[in-house]
N, C-alpha and C. Protein backbone atom coordinates (compact mmCIF):
# COMPACT_ATOMS: atom_id res chain seq x y z
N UNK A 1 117.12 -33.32 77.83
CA UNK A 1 115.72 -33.00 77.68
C UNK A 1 114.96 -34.27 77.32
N UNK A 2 114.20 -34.70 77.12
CA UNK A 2 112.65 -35.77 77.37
C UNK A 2 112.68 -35.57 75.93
N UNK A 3 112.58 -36.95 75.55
CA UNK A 3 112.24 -37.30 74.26
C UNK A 3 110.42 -37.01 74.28
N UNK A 4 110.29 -36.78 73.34
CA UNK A 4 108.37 -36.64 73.20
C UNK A 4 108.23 -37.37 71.45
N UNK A 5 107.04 -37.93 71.68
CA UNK A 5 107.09 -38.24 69.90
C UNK A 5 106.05 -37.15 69.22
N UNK A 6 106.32 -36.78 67.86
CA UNK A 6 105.87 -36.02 66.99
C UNK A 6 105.13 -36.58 66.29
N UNK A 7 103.96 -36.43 66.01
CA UNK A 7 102.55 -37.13 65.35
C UNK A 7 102.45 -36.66 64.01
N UNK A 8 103.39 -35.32 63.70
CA UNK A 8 103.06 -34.71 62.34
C UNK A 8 103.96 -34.06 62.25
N UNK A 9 105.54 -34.53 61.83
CA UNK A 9 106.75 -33.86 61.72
C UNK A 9 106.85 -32.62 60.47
N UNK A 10 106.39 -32.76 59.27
CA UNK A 10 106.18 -31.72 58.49
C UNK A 10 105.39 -30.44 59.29
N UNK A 11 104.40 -30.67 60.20
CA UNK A 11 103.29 -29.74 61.03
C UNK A 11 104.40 -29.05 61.65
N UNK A 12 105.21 -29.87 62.39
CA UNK A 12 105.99 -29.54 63.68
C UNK A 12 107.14 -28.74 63.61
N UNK A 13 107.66 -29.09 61.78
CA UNK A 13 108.63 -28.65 61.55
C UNK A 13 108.70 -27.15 61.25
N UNK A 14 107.39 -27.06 60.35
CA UNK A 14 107.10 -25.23 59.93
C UNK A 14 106.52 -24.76 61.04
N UNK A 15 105.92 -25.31 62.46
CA UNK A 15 105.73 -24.57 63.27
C UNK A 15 106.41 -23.76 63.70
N UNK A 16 108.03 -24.58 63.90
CA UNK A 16 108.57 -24.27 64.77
C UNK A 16 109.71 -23.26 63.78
N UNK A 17 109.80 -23.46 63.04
CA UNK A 17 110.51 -22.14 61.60
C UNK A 17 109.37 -20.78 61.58
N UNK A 18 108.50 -20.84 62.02
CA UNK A 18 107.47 -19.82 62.05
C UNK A 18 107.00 -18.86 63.26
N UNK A 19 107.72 -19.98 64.51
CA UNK A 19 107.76 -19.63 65.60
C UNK A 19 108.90 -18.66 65.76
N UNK A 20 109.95 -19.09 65.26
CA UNK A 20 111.23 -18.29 65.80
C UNK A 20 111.32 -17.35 64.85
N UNK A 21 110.69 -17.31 63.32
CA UNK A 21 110.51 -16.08 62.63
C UNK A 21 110.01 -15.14 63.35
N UNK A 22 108.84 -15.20 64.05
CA UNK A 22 107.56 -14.52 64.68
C UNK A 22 108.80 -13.92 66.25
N UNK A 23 109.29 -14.67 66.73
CA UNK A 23 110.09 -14.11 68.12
C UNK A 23 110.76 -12.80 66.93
N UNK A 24 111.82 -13.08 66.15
CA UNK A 24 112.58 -12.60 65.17
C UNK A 24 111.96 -11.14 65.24
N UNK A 25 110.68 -11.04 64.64
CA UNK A 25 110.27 -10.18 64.36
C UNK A 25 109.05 -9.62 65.81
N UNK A 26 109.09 -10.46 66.39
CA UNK A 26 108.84 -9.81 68.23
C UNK A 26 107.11 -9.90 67.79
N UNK A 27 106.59 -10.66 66.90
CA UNK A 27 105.10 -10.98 66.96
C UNK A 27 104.30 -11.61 67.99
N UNK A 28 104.02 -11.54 69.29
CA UNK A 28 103.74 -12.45 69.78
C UNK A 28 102.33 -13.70 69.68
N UNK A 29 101.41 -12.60 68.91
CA UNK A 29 100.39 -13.69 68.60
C UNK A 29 100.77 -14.70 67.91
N UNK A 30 101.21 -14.31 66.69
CA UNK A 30 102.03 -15.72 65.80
C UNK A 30 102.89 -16.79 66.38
N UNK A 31 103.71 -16.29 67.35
CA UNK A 31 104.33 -17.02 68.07
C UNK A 31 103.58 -17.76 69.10
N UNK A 32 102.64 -17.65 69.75
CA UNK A 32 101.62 -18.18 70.30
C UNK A 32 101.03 -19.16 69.45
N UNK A 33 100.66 -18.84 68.17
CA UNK A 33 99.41 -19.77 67.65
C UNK A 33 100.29 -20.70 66.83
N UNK A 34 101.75 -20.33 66.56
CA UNK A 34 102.74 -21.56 66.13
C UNK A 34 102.77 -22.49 67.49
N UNK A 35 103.06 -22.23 68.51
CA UNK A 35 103.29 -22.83 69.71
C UNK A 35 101.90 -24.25 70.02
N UNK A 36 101.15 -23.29 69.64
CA UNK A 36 99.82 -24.01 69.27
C UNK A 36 99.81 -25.19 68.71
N UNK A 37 100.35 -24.84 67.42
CA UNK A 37 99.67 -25.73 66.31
C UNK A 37 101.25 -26.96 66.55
N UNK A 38 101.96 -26.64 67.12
CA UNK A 38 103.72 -27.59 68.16
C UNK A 38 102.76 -28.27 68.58
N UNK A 39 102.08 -27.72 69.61
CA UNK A 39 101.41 -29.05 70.24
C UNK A 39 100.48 -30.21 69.73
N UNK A 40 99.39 -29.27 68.86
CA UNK A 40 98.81 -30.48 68.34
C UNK A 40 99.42 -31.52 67.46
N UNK A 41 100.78 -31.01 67.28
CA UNK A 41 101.14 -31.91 66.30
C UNK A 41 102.13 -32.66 67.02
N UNK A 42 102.01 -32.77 68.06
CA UNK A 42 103.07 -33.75 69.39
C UNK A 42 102.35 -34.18 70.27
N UNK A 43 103.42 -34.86 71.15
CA UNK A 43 102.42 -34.97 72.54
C UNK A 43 103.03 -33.77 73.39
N UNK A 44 103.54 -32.72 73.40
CA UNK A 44 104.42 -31.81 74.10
C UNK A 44 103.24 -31.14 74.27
N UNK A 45 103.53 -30.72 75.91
CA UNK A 45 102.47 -28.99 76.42
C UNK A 45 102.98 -27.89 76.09
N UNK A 46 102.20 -27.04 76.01
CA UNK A 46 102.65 -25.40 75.84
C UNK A 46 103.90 -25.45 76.52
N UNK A 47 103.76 -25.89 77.85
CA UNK A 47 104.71 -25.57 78.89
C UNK A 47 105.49 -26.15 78.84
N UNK A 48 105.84 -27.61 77.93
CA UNK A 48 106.89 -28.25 77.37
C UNK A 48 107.86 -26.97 76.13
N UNK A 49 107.11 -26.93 75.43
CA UNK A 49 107.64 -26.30 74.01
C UNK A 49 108.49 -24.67 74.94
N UNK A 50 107.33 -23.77 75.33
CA UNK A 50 108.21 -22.81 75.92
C UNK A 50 109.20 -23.04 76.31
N UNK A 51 109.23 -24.11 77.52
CA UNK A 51 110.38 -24.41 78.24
C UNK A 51 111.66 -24.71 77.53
N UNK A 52 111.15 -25.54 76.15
CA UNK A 52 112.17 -25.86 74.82
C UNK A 52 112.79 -24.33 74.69
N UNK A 53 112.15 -23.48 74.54
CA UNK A 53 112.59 -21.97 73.44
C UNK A 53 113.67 -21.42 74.38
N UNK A 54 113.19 -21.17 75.98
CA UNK A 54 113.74 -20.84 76.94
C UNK A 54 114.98 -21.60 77.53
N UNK A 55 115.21 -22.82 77.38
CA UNK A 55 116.01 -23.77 77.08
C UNK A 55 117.21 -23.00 76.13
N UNK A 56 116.52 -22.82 75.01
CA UNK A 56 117.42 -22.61 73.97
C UNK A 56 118.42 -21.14 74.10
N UNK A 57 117.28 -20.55 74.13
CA UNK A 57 117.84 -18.67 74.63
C UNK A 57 119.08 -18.81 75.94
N UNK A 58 118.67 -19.81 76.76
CA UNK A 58 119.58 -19.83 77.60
C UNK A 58 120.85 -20.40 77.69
N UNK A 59 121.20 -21.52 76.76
CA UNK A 59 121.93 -22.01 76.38
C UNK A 59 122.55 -21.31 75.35
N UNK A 60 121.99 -20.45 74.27
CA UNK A 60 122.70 -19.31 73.02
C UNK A 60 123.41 -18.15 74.55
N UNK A 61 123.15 -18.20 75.36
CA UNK A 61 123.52 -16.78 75.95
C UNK A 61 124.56 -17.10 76.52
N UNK A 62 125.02 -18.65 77.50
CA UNK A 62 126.12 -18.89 77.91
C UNK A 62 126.70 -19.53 76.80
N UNK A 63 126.76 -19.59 75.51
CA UNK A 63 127.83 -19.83 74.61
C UNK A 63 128.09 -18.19 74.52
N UNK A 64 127.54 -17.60 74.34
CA UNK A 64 127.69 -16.12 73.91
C UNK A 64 129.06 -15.62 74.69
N UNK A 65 128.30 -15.63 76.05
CA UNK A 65 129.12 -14.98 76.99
C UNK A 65 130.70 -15.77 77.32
N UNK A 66 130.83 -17.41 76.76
CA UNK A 66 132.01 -17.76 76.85
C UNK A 66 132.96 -17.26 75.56
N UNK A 67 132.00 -17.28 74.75
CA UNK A 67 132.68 -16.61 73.27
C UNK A 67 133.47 -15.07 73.15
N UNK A 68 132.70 -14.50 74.00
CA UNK A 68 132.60 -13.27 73.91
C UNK A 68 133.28 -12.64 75.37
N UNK A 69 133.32 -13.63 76.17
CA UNK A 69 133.69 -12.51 77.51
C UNK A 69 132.89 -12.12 78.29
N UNK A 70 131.89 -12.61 77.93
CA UNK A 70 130.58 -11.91 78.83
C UNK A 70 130.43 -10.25 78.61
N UNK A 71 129.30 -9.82 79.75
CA UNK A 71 129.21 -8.18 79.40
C UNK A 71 130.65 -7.41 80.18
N UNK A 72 130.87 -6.42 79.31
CA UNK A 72 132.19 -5.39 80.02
C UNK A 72 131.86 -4.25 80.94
């Protein structure tokens, strides 16, 4: 993935702990306006950061499925 620099790592850091609380709990506005406040505090686009989350989900799912066997 593309290095990006972070302009406000404390900003960036509780965004993104606030973001995945908010998925956690299936909020989507919060998760939106964390996504938000990711960007201003980077040089990353919306469409960077999503792509990060989606990134991630997708990568937790094929560890899953090697862990696990996949679905039965």
């Amino acid at each position: 993935m593309k290095k990006y620099k972070i302009f406000d790592k404390e900003k960036f850091d509780w965004a993104m702990d606030s973001a995945l609380d908010a998925l956690y709990r299936e909020d989507k506005n919060i998760f939106m306006k964390r996504v938000t406040d990711m960007e201003l505090s980077s040089e990353m686009t919306e469409q960077d950061i999503l792509y990060m989350f989606a990134q991630s989900a997708y990568t937790t799912g094929l560890t899953s499925n090697f862990i696990y066997g996949g679905h039965k």
